[in-house]
N, C-alpha and C. Protein backbone atom coordinates (compact mmCIF):
# COMPACT_ATOMS: atom_id res chain seq x y z
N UNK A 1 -6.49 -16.88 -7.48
CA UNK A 1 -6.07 -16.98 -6.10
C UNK A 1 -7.12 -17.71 -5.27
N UNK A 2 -7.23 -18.96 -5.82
CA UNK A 2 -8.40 -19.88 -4.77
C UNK A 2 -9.74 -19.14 -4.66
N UNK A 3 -10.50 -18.48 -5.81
CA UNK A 3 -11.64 -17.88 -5.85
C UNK A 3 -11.52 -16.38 -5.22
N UNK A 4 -10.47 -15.87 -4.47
CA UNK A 4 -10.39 -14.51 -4.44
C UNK A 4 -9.72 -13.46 -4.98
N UNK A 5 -9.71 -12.86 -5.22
CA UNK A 5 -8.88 -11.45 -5.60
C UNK A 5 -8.17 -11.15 -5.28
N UNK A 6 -7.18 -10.59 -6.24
CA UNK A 6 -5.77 -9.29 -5.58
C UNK A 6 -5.96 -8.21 -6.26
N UNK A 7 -5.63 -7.26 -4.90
CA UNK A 7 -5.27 -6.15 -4.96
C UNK A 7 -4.46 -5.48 -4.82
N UNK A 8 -3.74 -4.63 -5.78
CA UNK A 8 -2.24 -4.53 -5.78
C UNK A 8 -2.72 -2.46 -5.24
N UNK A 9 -2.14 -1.36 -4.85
CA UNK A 9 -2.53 -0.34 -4.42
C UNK A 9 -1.45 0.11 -3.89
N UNK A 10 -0.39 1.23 -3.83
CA UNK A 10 0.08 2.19 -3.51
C UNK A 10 -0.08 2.81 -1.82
N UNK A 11 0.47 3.11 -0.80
CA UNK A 11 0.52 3.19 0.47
C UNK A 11 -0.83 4.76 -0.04
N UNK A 12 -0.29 5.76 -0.60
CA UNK A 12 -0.96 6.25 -1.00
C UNK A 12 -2.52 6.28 -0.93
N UNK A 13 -2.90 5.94 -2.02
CA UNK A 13 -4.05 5.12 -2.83
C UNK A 13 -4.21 4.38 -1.78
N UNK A 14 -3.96 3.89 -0.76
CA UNK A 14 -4.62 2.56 0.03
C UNK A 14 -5.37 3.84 1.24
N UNK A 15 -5.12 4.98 1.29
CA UNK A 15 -5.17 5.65 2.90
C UNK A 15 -7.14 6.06 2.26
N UNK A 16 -7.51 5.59 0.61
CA UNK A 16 -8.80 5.72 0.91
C UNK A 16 -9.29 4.72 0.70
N UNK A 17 -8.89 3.35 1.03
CA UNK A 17 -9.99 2.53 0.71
C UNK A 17 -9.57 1.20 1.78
N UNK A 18 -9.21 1.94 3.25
CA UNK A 18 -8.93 0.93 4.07
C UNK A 18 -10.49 -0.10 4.82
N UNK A 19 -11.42 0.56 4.49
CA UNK A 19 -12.06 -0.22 5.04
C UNK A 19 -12.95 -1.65 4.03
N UNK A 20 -12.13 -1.75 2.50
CA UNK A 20 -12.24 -3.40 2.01
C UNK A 20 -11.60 -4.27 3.07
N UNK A 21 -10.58 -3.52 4.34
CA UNK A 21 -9.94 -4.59 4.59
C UNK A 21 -10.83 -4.89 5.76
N UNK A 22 -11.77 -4.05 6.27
CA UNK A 22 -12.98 -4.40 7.56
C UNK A 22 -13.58 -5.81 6.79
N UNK A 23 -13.85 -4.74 5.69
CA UNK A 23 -14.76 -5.94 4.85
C UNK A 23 -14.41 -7.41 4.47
N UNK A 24 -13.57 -7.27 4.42
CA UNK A 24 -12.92 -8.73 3.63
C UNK A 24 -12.62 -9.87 4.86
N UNK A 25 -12.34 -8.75 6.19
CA UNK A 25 -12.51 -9.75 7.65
C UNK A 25 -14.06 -10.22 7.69
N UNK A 26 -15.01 -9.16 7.85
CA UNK A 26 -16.06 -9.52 7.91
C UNK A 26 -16.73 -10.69 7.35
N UNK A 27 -16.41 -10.86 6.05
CA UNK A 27 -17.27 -11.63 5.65
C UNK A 27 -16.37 -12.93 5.54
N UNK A 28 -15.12 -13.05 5.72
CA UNK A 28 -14.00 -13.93 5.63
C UNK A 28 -13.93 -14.52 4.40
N UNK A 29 -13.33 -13.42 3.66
CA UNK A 29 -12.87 -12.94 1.88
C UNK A 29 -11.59 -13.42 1.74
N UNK A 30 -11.12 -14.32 1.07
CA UNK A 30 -9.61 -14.57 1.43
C UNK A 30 -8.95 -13.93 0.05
N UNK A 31 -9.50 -12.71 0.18
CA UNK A 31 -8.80 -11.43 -0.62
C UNK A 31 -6.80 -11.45 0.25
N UNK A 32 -6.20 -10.64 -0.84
CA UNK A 32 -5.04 -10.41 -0.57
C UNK A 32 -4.57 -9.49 -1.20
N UNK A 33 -4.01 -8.50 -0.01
CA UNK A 33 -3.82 -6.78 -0.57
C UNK A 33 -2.08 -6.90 -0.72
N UNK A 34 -1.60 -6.35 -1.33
CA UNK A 34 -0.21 -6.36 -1.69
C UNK A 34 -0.53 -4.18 -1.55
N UNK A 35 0.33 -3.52 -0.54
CA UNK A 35 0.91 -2.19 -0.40
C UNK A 35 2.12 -2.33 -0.86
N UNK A 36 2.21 -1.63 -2.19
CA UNK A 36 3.66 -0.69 -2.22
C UNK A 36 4.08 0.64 -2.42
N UNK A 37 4.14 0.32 -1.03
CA UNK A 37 5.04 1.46 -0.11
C UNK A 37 5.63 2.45 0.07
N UNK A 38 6.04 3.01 -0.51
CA UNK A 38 7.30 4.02 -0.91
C UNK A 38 7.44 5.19 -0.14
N UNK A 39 6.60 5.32 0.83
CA UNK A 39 6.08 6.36 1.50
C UNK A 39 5.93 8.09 1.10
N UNK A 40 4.98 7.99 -0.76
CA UNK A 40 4.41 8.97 -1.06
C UNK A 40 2.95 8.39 -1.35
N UNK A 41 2.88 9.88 -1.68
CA UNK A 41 1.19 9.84 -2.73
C UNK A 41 2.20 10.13 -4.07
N UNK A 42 2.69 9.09 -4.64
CA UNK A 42 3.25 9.34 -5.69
C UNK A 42 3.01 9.59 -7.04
N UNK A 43 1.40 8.71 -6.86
CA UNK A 43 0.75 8.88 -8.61
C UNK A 43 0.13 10.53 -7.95
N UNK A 44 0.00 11.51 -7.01
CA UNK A 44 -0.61 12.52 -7.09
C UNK A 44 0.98 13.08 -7.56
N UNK A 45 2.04 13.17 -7.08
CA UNK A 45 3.10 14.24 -7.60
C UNK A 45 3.21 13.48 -9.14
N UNK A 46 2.85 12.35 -9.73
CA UNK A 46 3.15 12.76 -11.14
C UNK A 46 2.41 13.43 -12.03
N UNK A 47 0.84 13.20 -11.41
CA UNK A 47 0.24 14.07 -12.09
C UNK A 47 0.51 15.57 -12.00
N UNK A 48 0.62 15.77 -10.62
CA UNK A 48 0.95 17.33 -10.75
C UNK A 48 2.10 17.83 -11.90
N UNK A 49 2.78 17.06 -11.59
CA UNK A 49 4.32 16.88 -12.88
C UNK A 49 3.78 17.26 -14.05
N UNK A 50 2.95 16.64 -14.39
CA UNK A 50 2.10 16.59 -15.56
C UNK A 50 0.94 17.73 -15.91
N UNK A 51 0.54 18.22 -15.14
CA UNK A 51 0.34 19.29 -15.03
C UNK A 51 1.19 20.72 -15.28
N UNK A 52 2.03 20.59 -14.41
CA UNK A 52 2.95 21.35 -14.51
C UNK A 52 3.40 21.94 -15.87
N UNK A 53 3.91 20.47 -16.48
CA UNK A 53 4.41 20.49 -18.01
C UNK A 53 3.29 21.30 -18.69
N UNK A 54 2.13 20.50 -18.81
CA UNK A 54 1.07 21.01 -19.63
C UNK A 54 0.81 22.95 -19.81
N UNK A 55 0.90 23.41 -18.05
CA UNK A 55 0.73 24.57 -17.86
C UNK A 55 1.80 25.62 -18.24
N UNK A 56 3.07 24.65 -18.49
CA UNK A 56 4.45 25.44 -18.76
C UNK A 56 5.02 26.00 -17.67
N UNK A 57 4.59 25.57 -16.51
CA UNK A 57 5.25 25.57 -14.68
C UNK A 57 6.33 25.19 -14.52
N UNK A 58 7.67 25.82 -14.39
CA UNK A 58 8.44 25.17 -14.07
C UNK A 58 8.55 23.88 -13.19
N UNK A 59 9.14 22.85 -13.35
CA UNK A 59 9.58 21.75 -11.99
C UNK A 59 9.68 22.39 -10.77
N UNK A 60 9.06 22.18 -10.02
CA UNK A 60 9.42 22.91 -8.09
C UNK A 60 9.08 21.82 -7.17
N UNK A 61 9.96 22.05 -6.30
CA UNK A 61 9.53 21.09 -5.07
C UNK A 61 7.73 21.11 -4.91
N UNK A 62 7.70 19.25 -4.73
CA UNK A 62 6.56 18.62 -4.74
C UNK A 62 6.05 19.15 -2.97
N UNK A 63 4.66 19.46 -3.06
CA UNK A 63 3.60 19.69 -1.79
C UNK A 63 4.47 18.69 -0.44
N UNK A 64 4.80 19.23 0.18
CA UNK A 64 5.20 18.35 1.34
C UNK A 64 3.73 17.40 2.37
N UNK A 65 2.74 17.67 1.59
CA UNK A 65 1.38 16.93 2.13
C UNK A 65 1.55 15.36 1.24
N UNK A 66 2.10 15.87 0.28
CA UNK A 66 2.88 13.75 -0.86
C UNK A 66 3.63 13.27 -0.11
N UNK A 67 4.14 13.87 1.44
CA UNK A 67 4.76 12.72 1.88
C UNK A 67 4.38 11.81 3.27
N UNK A 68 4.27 10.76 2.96
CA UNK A 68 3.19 9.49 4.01
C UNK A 68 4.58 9.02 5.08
N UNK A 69 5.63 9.62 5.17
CA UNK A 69 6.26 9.65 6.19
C UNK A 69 6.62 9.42 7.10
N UNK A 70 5.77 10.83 7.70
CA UNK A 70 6.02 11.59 8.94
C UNK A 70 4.51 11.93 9.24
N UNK A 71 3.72 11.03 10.32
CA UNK A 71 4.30 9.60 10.29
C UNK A 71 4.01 8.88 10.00
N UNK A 72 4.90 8.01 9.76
CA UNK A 72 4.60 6.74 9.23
C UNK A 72 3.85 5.96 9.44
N UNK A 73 3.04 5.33 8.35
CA UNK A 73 1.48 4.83 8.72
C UNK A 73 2.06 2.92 9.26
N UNK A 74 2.02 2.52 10.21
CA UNK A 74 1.75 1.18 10.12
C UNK A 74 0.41 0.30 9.81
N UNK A 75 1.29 -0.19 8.24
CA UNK A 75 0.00 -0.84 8.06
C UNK A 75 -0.28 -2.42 8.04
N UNK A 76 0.78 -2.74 9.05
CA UNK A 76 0.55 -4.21 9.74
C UNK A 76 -0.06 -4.14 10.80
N UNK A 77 -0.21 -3.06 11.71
CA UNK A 77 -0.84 -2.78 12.88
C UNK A 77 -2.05 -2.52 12.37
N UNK A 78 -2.32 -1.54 11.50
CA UNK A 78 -3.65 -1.22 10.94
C UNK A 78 -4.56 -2.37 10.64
N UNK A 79 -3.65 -2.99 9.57
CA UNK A 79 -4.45 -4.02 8.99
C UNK A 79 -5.07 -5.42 10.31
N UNK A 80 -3.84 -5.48 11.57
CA UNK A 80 -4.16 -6.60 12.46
C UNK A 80 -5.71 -5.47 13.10
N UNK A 81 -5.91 -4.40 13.00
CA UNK A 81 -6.58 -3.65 14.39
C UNK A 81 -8.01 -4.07 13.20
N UNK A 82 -8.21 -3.88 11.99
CA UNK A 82 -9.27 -4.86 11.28
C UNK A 82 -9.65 -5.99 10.83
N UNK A 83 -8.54 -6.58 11.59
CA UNK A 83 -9.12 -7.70 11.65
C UNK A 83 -8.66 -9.30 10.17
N UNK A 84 -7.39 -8.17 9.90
CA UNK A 84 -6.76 -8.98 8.42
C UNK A 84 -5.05 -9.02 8.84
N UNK A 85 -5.25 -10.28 8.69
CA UNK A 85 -3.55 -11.04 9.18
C UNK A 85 -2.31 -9.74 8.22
N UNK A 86 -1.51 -9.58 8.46
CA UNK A 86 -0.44 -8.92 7.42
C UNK A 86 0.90 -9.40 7.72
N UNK A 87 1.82 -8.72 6.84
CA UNK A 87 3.42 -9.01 7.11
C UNK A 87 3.96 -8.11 6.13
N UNK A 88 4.94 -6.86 6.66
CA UNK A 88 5.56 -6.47 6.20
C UNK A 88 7.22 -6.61 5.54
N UNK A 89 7.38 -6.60 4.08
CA UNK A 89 8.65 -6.90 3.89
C UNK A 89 9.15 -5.95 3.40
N UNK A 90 10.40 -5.71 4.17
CA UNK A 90 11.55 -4.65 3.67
C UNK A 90 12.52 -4.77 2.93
N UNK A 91 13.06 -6.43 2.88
CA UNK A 91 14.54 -6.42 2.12
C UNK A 91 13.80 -7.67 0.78
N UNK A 92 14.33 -7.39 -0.46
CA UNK A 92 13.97 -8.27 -1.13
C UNK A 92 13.76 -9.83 -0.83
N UNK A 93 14.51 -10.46 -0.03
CA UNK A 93 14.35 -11.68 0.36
C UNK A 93 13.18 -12.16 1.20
N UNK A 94 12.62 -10.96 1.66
CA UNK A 94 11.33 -11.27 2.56
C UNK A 94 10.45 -11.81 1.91
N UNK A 95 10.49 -11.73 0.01
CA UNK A 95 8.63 -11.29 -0.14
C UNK A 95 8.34 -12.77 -0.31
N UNK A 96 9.31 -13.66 -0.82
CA UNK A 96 9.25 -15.10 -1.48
C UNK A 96 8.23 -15.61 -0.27
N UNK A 97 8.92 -15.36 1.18
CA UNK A 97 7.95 -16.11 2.13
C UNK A 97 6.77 -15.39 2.35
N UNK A 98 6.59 -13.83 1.94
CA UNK A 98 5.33 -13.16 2.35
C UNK A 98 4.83 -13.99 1.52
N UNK A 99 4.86 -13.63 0.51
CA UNK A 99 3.39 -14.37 -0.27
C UNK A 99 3.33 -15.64 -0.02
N UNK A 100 4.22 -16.84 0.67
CA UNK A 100 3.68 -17.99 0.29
C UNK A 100 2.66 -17.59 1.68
N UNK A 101 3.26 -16.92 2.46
CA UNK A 101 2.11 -16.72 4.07
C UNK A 101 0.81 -16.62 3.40
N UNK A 102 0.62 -15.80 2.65
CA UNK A 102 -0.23 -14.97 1.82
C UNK A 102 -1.25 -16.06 1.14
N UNK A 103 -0.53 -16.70 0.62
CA UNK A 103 -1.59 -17.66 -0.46
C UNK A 103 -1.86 -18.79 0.81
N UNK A 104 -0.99 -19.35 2.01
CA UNK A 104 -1.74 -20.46 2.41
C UNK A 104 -2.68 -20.03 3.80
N UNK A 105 -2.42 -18.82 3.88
CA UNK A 105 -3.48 -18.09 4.64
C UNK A 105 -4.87 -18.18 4.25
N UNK A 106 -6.16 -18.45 4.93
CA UNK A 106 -7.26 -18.92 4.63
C UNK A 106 -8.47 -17.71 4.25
N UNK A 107 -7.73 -16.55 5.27
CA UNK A 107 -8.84 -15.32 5.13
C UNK A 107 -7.42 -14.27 4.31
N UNK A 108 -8.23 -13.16 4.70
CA UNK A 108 -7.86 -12.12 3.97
C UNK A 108 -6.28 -11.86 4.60
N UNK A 109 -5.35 -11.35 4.03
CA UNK A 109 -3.59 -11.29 4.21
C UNK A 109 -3.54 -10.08 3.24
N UNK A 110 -2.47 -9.04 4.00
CA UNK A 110 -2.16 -7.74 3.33
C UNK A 110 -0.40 -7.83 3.67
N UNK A 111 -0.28 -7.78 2.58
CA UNK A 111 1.52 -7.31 2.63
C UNK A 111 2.24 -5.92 2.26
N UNK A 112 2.62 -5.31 3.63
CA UNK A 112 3.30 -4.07 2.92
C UNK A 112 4.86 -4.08 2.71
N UNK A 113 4.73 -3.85 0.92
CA UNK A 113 5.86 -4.15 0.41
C UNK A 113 6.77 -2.94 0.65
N UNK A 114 7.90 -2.72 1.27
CA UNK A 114 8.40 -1.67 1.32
C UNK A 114 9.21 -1.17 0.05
N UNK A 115 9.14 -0.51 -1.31
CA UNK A 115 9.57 -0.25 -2.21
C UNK A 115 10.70 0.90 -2.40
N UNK A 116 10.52 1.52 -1.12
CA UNK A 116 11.52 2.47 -1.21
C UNK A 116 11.17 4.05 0.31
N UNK A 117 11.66 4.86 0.41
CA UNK A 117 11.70 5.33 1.92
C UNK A 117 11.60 6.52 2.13
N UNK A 118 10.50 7.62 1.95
CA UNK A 118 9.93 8.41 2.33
C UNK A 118 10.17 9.43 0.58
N UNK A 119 10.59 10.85 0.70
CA UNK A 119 11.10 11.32 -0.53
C UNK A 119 12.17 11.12 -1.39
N UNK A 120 12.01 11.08 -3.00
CA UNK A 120 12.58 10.03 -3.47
C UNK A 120 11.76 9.81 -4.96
């Protein structure tokens, strides 16, 4: 990607490591974050799943703290308030033009891919 990196990360998984995206303004990293979305912590309910199994726990409704919701994090606002261009796409037809935004963008660009809509 023109000497920088992608990072692909889960809405999840992204709520601890928002400040690469301070960073990547800072130093003008023309990194590019791809969020998908889904609005859980979803790799935490499979592990618990997995757990579960292991412990011989029945299946039960997942921690209502797995869901990124309520409310809903904007992370095109987030990402503009540090200082890294974004664009969120919701319907499949969006992403063809996110990413070309994405690649002819000069600094850092985060796209939150919307994959799917709260529990689920």
């Amino acid at each position: 990607m023109r000497g920088g990196r992608q990072l692909d990360r889960g809405d999840g998984g992204s709520m601890y490591t928002f400040q690469a995206l301070w960073t990547a303004a800072r130093y003008g990293l023309p990194t590019k974050f791809v969020i998908c979305n889904n609005g859980r912590y979803k790799l935490l309910e499979n592990n618990i799943e997995e757990y579960w199994r292991d412990q011989h726990i029945p299946a039960h409704e997942q921690p209502e703290i797995f869901d990124l919701s309520s409310p809903a994090v904007d992370f095109v606002s987030l990402a503009g308030s540090l200082g890294v261009a974004a664009v969120r796409v919701e319907k499949p037809g969006q992403a063809e033009e996110a990413v070309a935004q994405a690649l002819a963008h000069r600094g850092p660009f985060l796209i939150d891919l919307v994959t799917a809509k709260g529990k689920g």
